[in-house]
C-alpha atoms as a PDB file:
ATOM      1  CA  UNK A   1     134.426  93.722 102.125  1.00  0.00           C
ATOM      2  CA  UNK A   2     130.969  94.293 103.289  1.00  0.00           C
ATOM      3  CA  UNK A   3     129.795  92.814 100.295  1.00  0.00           C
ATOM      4  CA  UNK A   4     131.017  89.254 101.090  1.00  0.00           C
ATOM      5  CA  UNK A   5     129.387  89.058 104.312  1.00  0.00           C
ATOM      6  CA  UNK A   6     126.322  89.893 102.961  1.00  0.00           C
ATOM      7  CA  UNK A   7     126.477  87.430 100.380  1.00  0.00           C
ATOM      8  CA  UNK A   8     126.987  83.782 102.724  1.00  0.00           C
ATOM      9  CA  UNK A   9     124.699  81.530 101.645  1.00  0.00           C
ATOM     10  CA  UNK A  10     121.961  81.333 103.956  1.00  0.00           C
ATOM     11  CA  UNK A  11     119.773  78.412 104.518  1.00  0.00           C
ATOM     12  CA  UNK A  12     116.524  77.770 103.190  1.00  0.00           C
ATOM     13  CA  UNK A  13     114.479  77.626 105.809  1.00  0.00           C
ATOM     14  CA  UNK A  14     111.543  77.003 104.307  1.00  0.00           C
ATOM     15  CA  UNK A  15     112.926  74.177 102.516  1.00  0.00           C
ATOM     16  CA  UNK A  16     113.926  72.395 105.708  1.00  0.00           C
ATOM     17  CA  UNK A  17     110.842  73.257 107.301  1.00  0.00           C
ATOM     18  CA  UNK A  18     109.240  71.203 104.411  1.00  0.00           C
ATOM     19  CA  UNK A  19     111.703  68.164 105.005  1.00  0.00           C
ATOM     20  CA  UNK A  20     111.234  68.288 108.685  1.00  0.00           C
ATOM     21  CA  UNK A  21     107.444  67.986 107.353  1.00  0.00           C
ATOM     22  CA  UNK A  22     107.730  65.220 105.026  1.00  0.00           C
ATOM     23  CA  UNK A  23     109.313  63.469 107.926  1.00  0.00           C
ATOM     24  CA  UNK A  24     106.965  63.777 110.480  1.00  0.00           C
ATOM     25  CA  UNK A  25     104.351  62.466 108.049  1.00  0.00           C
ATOM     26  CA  UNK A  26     106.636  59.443 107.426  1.00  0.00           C
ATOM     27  CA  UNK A  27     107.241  59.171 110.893  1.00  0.00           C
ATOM     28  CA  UNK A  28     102.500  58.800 111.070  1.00  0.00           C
ATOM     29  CA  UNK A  29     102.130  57.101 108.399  1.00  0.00           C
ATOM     30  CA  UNK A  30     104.938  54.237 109.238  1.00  0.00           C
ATOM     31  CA  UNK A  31     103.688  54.257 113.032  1.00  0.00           C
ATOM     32  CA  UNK A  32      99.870  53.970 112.341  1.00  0.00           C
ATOM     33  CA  UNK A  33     100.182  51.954 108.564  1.00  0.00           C
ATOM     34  CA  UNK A  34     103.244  49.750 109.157  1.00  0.00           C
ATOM     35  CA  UNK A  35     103.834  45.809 109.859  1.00  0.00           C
ATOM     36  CA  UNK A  36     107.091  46.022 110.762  1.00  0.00           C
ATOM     37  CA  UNK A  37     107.780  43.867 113.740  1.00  0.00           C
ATOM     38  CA  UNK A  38     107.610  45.983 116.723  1.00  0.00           C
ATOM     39  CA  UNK A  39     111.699  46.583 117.724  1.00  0.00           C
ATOM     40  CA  UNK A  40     112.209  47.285 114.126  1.00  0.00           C
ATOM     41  CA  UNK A  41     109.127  49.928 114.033  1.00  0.00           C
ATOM     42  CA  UNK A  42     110.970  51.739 117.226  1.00  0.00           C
ATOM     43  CA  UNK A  43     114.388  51.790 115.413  1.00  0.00           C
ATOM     44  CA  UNK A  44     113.140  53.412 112.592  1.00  0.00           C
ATOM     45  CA  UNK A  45     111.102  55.881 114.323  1.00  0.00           C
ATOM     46  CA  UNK A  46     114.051  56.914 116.434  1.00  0.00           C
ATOM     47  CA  UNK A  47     115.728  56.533 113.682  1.00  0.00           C
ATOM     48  CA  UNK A  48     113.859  59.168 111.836  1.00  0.00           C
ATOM     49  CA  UNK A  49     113.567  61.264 115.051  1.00  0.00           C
ATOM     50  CA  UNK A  50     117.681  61.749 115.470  1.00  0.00           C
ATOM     51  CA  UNK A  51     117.460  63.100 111.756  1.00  0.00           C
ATOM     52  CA  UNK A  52     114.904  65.515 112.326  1.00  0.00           C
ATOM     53  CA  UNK A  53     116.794  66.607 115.440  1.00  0.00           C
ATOM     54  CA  UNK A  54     119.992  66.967 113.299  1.00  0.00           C
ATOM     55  CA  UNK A  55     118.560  69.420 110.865  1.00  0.00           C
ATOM     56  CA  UNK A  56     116.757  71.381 113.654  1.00  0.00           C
ATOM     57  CA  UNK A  57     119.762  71.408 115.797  1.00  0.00           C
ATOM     58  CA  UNK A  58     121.767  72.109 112.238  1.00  0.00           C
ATOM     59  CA  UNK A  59     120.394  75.096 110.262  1.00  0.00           C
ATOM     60  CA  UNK A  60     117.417  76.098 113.148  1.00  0.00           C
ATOM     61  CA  UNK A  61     120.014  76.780 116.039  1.00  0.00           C
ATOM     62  CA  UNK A  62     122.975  77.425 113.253  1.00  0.00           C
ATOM     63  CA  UNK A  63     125.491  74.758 114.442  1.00  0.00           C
ATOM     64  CA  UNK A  64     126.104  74.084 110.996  1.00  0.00           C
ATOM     65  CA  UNK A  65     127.929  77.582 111.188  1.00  0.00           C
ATOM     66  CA  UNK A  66     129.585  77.462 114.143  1.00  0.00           C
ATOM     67  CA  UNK A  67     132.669  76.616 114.772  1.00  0.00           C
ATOM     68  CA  UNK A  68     134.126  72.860 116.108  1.00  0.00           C
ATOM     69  CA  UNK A  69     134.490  73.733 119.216  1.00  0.00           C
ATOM     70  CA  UNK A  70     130.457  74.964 120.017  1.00  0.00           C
ATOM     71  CA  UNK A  71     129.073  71.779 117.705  1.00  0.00           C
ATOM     72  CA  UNK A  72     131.278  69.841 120.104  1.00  0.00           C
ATOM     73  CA  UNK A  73     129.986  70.857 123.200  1.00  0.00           C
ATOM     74  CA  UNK A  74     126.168  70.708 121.607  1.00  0.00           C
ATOM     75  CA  UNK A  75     126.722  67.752 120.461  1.00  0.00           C
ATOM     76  CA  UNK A  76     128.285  65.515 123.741  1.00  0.00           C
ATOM     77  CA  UNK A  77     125.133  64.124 125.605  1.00  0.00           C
ATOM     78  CA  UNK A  78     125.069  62.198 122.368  1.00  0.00           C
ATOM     79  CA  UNK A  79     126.625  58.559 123.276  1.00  0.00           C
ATOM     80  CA  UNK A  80     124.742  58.717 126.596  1.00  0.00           C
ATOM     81  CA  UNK A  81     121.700  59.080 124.693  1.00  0.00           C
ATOM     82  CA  UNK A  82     122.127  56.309 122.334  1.00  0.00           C
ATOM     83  CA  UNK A  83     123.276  54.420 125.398  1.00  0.00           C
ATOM     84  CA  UNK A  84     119.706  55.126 127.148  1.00  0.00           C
ATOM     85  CA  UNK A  85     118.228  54.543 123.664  1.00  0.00           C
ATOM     86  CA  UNK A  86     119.748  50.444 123.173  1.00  0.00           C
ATOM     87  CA  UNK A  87     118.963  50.331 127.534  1.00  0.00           C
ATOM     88  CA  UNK A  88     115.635  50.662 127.031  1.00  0.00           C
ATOM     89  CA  UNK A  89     115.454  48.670 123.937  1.00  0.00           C
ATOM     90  CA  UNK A  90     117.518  45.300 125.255  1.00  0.00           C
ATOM     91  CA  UNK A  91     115.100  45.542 128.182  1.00  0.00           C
ATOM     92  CA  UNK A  92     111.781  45.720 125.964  1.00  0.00           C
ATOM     93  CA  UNK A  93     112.831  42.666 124.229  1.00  0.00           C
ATOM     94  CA  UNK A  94     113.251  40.365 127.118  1.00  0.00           C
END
């Protein structure tokens, strides 16, 4: 029985530490390189900043293996966020 603990599948962390990478250099070069009109630019880089926080919150502080009840309570300051996040927005573009 021992043996089947031992063998879960652990994450890669190297391999997410290379997509959380990749994503912060997307996250440069589409701030510093892109034309995108400027509420679009700030969509995508929160965009791309909620995904990176996924995967950290996901495999770096093991939600992904926890059970409902935990990713629940991790993951409730969620909609007030996102309400903060289209505030701030509908009151940049007046």
């Amino acid at each position: 029985m021992m043996e089947t603990a031992e063998k879960k599948k652990q994450p890669s962390y190297m391999l997410i530490w290379f997509v959380l990478l990749v994503l912060t250099i997307v996250e440069v070069g589409v701030a510093y390189v892109s034309s995108l009109p400027r509420n679009v630019l700030i969509v995508v880089l929160v965009g791309l900043a909620i995904w990176k926080a996924t995967l950290v919150a996901m495999y770096y502080m093991h939600l992904k293996f926890e059970r409902l009840r935990l990713i629940l309570l991790a993951t409730a300051p969620l909609p007030l966020a996102i309400i903060l996040i289209v505030a701030i927005l509908l009151e940049h573009a007046r």
